[in-house]
Protein backbone atom coordinates (compact mmCIF):
# COMPACT_ATOMS: atom_id res chain seq x y z
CA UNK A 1 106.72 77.59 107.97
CA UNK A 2 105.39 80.88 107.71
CA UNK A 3 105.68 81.09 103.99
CA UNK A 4 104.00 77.51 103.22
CA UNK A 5 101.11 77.77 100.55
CA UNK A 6 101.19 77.69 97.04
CA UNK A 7 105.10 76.51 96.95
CA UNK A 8 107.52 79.33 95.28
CA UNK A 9 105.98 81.38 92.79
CA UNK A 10 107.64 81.78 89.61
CA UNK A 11 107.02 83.04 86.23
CA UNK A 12 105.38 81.06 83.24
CA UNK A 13 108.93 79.80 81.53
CA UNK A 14 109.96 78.84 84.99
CA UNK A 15 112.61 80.50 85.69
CA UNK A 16 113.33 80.84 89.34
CA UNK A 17 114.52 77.95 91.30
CA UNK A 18 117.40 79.36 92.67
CA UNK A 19 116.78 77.90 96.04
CA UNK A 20 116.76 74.66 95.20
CA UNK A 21 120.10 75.26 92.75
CA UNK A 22 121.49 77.01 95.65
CA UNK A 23 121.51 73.68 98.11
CA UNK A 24 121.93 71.46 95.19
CA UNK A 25 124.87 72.60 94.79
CA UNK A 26 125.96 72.68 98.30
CA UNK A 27 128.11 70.39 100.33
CA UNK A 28 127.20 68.07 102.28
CA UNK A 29 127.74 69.15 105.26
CA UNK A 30 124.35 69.24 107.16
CA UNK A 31 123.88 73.12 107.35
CA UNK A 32 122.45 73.20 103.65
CA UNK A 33 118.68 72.80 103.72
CA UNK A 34 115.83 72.97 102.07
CA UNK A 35 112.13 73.22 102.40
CA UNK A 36 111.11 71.54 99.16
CA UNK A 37 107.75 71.15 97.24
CA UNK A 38 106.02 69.13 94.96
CA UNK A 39 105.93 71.57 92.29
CA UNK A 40 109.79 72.25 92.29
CA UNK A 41 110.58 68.61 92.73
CA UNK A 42 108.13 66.43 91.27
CA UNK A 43 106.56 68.48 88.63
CA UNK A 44 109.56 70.75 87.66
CA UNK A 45 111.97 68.30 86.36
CA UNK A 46 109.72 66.59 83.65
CA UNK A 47 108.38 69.81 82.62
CA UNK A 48 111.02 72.16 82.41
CA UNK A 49 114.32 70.94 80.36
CA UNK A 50 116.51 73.15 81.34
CA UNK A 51 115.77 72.83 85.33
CA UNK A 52 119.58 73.39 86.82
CA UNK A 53 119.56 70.89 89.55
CA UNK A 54 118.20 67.04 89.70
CA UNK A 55 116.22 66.63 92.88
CA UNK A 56 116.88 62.73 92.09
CA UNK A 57 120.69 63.02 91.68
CA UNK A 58 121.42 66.13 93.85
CA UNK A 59 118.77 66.04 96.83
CA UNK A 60 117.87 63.81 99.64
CA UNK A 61 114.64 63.73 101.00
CA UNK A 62 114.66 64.08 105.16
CA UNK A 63 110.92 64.56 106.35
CA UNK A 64 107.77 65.56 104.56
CA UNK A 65 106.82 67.52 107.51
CA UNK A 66 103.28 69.02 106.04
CA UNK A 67 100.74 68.58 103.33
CA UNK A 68 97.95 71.53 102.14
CA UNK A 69 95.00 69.36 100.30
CA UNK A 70 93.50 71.48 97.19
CA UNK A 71 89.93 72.66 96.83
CA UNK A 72 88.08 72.91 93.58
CA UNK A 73 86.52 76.35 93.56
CA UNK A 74 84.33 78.85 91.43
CA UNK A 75 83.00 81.77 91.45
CA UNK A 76 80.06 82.95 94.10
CA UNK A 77 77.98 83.83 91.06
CA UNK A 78 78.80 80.57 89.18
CA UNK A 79 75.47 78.93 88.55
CA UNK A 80 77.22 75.55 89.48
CA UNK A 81 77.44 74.10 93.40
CA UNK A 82 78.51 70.65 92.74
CA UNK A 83 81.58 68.88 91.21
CA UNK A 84 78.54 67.00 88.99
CA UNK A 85 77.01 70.25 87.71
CA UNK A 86 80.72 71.54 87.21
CA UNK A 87 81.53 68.28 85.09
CA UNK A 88 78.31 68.15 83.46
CA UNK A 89 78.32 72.33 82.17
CA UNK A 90 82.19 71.26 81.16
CA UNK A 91 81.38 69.12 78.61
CA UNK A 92 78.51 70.64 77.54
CA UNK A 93 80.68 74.20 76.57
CA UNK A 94 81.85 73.88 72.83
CA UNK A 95 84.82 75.23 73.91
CA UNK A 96 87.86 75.27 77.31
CA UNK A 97 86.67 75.39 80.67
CA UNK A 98 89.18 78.40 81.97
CA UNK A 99 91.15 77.66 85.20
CA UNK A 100 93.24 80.56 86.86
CA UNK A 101 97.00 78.54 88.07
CA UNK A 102 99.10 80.60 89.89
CA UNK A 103 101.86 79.82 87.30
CA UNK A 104 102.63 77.23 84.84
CA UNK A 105 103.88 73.92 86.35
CA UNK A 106 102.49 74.01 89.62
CA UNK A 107 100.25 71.25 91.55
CA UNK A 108 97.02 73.81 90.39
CA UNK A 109 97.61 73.86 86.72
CA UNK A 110 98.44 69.96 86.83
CA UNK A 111 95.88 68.98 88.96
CA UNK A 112 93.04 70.78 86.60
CA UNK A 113 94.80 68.76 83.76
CA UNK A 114 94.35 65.79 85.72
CA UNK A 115 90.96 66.59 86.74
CA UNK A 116 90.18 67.36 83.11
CA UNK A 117 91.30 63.89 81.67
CA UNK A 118 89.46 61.97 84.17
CA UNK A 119 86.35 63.59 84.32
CA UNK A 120 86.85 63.87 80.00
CA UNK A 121 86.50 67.77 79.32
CA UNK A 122 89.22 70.25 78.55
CA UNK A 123 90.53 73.42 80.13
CA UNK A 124 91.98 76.48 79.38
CA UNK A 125 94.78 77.55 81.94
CA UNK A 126 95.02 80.88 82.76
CA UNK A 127 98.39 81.52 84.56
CA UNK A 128 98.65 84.05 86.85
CA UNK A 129 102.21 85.33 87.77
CA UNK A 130 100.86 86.78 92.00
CA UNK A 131 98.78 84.84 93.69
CA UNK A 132 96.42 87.65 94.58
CA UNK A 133 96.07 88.74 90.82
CA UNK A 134 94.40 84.72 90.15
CA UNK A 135 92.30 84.83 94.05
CA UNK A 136 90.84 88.43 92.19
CA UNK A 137 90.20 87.05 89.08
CA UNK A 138 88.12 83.69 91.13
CA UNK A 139 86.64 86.27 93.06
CA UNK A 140 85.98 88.94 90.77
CA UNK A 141 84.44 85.78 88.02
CA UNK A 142 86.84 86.55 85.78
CA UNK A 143 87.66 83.04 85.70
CA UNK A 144 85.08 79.45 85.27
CA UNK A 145 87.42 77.75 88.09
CA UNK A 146 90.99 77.08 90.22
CA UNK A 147 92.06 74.71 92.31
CA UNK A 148 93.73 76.49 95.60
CA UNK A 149 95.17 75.01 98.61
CA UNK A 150 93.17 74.91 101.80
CA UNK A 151 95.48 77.01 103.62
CA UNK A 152 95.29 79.43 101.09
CA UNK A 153 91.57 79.40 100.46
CA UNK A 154 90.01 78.20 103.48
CA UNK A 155 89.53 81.94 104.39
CA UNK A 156 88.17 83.36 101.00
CA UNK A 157 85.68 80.34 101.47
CA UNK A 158 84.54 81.00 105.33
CA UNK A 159 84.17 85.07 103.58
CA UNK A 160 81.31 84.14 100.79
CA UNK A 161 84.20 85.23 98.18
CA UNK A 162 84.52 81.66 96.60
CA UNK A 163 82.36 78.56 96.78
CA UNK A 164 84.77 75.20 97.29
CA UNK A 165 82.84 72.27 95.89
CA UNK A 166 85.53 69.61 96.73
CA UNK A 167 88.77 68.66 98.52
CA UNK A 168 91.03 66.53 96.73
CA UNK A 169 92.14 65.39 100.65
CA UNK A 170 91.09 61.86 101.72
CA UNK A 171 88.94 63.18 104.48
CA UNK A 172 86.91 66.62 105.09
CA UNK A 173 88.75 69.12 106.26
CA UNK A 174 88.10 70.28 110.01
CA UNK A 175 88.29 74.05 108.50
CA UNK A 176 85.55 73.40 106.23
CA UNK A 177 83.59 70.48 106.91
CA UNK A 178 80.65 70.90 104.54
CA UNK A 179 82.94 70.87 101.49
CA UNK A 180 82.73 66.70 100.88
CA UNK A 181 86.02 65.16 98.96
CA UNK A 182 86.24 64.70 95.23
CA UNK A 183 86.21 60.47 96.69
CA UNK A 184 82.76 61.50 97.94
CA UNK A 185 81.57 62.47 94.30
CA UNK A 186 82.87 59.31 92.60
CA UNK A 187 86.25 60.67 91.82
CA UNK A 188 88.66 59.47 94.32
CA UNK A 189 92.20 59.76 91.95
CA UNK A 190 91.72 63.39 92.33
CA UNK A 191 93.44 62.87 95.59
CA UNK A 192 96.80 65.53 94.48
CA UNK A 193 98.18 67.90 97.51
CA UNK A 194 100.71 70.24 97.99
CA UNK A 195 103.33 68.45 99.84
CA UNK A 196 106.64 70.28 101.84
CA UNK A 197 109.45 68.24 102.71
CA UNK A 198 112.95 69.05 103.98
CA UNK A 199 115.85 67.89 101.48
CA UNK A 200 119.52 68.06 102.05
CA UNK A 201 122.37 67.90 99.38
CA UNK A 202 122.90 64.09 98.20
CA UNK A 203 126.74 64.09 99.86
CA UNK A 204 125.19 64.65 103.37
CA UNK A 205 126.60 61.77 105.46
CA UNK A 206 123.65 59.44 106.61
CA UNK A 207 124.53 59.25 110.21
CA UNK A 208 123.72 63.61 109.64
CA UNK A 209 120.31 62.81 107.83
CA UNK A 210 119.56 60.36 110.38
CA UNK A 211 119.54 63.11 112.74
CA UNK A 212 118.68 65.72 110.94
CA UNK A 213 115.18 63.99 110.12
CA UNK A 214 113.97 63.08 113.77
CA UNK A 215 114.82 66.84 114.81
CA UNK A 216 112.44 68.18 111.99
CA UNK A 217 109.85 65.44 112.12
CA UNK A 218 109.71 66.25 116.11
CA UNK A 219 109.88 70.35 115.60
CA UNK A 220 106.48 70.29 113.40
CA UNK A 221 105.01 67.52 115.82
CA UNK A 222 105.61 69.30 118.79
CA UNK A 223 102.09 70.81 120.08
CA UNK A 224 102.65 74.47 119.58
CA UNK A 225 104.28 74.25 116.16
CA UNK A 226 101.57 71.70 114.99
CA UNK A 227 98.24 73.66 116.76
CA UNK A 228 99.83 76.56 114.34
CA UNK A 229 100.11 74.76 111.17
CA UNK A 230 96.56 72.98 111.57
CA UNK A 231 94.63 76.20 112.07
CA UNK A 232 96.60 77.61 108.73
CA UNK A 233 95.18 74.54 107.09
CA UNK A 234 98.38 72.13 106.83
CA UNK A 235 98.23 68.42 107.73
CA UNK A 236 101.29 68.07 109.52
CA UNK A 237 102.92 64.94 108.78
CA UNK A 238 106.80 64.69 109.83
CA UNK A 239 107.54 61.75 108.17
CA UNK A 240 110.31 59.20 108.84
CA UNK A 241 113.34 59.15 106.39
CA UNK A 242 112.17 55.89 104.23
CA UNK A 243 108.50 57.11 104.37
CA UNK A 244 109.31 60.62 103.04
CA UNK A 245 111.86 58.55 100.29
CA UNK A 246 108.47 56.73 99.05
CA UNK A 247 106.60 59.32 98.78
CA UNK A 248 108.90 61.86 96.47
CA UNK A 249 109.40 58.55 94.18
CA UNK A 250 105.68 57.85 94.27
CA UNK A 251 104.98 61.26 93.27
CA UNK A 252 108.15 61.89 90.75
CA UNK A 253 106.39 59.05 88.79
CA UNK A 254 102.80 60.49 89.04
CA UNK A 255 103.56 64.04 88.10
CA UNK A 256 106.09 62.76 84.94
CA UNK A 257 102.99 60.75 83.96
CA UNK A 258 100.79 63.92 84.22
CA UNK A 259 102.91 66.38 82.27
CA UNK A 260 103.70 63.98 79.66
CA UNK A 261 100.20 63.43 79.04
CA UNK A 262 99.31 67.22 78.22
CA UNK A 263 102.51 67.71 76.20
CA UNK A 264 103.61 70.66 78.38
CA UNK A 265 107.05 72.25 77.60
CA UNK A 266 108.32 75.18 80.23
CA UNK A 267 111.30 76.20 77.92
């Protein structure tokens, strides 16, 4: 849990999913798992053709065992401090509001889309291929705007190197509690989050995913393991088999709808 944040980087054509081929691909035999995100599961397979694995067909969804909401944040300098003034400068530009993504296809560059279409402005992406090159480029005002997970950016915040001015989660966030939530400013379907969830191949025989899922769902419950995640900003979740089923559909849908909408082609 260690590596949870931003999901697996990969470059702008995405090209590396190798992980998820890899237990795709496996057999079912319950010692082929994966810790899967949204961007490689829901958002990958509408916007990249070529993906080499079907997370519908090929994976099975055990626990969602954490979520990291995102924060809308600018600059220090920026002369804006609310999503309002953010909106409102937007439209007034006569040409793209710039948001750093740390790579095409993931829940950042979609959820600026998103944000984008609702609020009725448009953006200019700016994908980074390193994390830290797109938190310099916020920091350094290179860049109007991102949206970065909480976990990620919670600390850059608490440091004066970023201003957040709004969660998409549904309720403040302990680690920042002044930031309100984009439902707060009248916008409450910005409400997107980086979600991690443990998938097994499809073959796996049920009576294995039965277990399987109430030994990870207890592992991130238990009080050391979820004290840890919490103070790295993750809402630890450890979801039952049929709830973590509804949410991957529920979110396959959303994400198809989203990348349709802005035409995006990864290869």
């Amino acid at each position: 849990m260690g590596q949870l944040g931003e999901g697996r980087r990969r470059n702008a054509d995405g090209a590396d999913f190798a992980e998820q081929q890899a237990v795709a691909k496996s057999p079912g035999d319950g010692y082929s798992l994966l810790l899967g995100e949204v961007g490689s599961i829901s958002i990958a397979p509408p916007a990249f053709a070529k993906l080499p694995y079907d997370p519908a067909k090929e994976l099975v969804v055990l626990s969602e065992v954490v979520r990291s909401d995102f924060l809308l944040v600018v600059p220090v300098a920026s002369p804006v401090n609310s999503v309002p003034d953010f909106i409102k400068a937007a439209k007034a530009k006569n040409d793209r509001t710039n948001f750093a993504t740390f790579g095409a296809g993931t829940p950042g560059h979609f959820g600026a889309e998103m944000l984008a279409e609702q609020a009725g402005f448009k953006i200019e992406p700016i994908h980074f291929r390193a994390t830290g090159d797109a938190i310099t480029a916020i920091v350094a005002g290179e860049v109007q705007a991102a949206f970065v997970s909480t976990a990620l950016g919670a600390a850059q915040i608490k440091a004066g190197k970023m201003r957040a001015l709004a969660t998409t989660a549904p309720a403040r966030s302990p680690l920042l509690p002044d930031v309100p939530t984009f439902t707060e400013v009248g916008m409450p379907k910005a409400d997107f989050s980086a979600w991690f969830a443990v998938f097994v191949p499809a073959g796996t025989p049920a009576n294995v995913q039965d277990l399987l899922a109430t030994q990870v769902a207890a592992a991130v419950k238990s009080p050391d393991v979820r004290q840890k995640l919490q103070e790295a900003g993750f809402a630890v979740t450890g979801t039952t088999r049929a709830e973590a089923d509804r949410m991957v559909r529920g979110e396959a849908t959303r994400w198809a709808a989203s990348v349709k909408a802005t035409g995006f082609k990864g290869d």
